[in-house]
C-alpha atoms as a PDB file:
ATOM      1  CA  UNK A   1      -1.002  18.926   8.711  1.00  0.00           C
ATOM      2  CA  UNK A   2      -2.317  16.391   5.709  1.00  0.00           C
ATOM      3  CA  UNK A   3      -1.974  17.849   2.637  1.00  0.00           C
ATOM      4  CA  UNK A   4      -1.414  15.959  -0.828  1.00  0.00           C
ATOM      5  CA  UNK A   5       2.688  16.188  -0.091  1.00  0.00           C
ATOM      6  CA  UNK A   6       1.672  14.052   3.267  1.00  0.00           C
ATOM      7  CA  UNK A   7       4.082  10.204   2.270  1.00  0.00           C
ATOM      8  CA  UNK A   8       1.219   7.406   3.424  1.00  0.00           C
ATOM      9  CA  UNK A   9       2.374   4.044   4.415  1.00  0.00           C
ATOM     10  CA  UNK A  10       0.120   0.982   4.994  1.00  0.00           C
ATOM     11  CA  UNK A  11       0.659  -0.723   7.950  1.00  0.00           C
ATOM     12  CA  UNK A  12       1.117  -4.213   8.174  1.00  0.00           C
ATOM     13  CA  UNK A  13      -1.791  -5.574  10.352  1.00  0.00           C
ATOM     14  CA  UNK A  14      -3.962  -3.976   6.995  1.00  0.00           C
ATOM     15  CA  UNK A  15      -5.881  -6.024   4.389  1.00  0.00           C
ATOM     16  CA  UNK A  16      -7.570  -5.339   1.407  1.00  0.00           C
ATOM     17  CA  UNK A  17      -9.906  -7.985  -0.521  1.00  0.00           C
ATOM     18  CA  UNK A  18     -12.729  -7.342  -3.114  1.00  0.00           C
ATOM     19  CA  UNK A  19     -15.600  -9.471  -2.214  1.00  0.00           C
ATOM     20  CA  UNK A  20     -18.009  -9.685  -4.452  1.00  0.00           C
ATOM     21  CA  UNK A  21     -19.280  -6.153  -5.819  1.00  0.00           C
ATOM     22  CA  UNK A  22     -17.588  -4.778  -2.173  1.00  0.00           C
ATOM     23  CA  UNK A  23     -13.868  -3.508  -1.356  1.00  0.00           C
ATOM     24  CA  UNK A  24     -12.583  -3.936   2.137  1.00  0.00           C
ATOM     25  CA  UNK A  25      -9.701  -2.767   3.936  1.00  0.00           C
ATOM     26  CA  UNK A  26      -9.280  -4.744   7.455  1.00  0.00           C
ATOM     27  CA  UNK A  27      -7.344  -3.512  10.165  1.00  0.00           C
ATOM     28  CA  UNK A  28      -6.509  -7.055  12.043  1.00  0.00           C
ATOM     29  CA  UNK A  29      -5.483  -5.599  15.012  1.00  0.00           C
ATOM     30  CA  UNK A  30      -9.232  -3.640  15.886  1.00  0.00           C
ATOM     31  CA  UNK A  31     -11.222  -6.509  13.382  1.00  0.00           C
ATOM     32  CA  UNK A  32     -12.749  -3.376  12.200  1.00  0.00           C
ATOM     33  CA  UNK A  33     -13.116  -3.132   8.487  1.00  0.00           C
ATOM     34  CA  UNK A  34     -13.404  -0.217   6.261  1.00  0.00           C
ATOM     35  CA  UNK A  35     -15.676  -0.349   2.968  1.00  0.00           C
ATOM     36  CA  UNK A  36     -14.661   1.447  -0.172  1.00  0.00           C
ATOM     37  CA  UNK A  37     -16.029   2.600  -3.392  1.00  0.00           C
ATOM     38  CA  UNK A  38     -14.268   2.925  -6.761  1.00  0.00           C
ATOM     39  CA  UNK A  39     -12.870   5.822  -6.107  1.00  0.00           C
ATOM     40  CA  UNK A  40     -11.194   4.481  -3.172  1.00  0.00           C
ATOM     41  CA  UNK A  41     -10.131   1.589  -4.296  1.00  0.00           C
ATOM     42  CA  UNK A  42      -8.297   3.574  -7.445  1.00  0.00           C
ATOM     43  CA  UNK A  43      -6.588   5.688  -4.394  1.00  0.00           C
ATOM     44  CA  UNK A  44      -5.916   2.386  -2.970  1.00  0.00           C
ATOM     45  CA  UNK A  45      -4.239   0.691  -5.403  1.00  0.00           C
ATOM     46  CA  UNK A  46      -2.309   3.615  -6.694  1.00  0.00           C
ATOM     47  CA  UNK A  47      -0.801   4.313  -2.975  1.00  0.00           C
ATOM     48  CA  UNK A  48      -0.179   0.612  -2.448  1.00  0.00           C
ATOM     49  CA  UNK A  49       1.910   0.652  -5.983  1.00  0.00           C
ATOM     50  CA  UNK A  50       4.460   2.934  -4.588  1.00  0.00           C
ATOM     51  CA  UNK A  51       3.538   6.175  -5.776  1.00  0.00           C
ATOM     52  CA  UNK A  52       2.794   9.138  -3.114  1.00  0.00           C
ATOM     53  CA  UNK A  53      -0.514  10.784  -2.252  1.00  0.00           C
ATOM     54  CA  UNK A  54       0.284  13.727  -4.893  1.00  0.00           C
ATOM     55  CA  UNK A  55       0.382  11.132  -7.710  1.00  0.00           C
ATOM     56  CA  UNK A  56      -2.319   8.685  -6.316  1.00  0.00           C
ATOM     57  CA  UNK A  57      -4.512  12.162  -6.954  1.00  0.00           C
ATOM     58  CA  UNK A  58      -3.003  13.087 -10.302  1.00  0.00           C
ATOM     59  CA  UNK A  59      -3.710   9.374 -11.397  1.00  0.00           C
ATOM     60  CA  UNK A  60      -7.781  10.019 -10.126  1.00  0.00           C
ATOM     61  CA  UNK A  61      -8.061  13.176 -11.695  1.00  0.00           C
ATOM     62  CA  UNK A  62      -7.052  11.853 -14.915  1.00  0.00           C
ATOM     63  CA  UNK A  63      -9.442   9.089 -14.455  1.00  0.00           C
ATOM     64  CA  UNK A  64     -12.546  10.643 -13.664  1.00  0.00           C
ATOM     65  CA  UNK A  65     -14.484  14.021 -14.495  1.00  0.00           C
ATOM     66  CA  UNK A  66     -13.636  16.130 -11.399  1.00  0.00           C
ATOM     67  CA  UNK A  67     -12.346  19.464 -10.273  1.00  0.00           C
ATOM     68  CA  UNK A  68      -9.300  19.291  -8.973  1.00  0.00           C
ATOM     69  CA  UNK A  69     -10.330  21.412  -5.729  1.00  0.00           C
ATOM     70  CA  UNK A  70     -13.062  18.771  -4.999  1.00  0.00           C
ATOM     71  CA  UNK A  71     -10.353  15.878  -5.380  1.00  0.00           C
ATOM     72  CA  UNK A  72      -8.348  16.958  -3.267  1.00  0.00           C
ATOM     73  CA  UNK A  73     -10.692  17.558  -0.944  1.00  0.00           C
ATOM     74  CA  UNK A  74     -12.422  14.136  -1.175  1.00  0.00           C
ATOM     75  CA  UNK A  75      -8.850  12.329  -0.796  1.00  0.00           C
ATOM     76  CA  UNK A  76      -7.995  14.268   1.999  1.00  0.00           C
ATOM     77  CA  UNK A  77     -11.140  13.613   3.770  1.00  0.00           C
ATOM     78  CA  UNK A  78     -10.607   9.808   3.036  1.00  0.00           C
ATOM     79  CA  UNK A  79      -7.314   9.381   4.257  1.00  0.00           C
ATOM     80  CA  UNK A  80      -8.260  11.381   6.897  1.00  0.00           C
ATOM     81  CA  UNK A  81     -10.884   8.473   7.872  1.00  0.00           C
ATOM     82  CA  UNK A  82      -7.995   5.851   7.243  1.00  0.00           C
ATOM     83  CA  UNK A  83      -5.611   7.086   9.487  1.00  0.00           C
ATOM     84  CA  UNK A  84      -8.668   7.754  12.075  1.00  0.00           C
ATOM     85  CA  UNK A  85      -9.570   3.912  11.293  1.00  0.00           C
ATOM     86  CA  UNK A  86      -5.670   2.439  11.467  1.00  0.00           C
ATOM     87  CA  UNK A  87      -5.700   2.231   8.098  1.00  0.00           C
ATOM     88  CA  UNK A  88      -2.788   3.922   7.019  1.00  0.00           C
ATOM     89  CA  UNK A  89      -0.134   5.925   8.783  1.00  0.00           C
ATOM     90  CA  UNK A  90       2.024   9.169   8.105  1.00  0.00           C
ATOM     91  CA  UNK A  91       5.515   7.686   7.334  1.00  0.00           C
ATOM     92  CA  UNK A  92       7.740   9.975   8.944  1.00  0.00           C
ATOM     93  CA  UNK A  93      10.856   9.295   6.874  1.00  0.00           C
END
């Protein structure tokens, strides 16, 4: 079950570029891409830095004027979409 304690991995047929005002992730293996707004992109980069999914969502909250409860549920629904998409994986380790 996803929950914040879920460890995320991005797989290696993933890209991310900004492009102009726009932020894509590409999955290379479906050439389906994945559009994200700033909120994303802060989960993004904070999961792609190392940290886990419970400190990718500490690091939002303390960015931006949210409940926690509506957060997490945000997050969850997003990664939710990027594993859907191939976008990033539960690491199993």
């Amino acid at each position: 079950m996803l929950s914040l304690d879920s460890r995320l991995r991005v797989p290696a047929h993933v890209v991310f570029s900004k492009v102009a005002d726009a932020s894509v992730l590409l999955n290379t293996k479906t050439r389906k891409y994945y559009a994200l707004d700033e909120v994303g992109v802060g989960f993004w980069d904070a999961l792609n830095s190392g940290v886990g999914f419970r400190k990718a969502y500490e690091i939002i909250l303390g960015d931006y004027d949210v409940t926690p409860a509506q957060l997490e549920s945000d997050l969850l629904e997003l990664v939710q979409h990027l594993t859907d998409a191939g976008l990033v994986e539960f690491d199993k380790e």
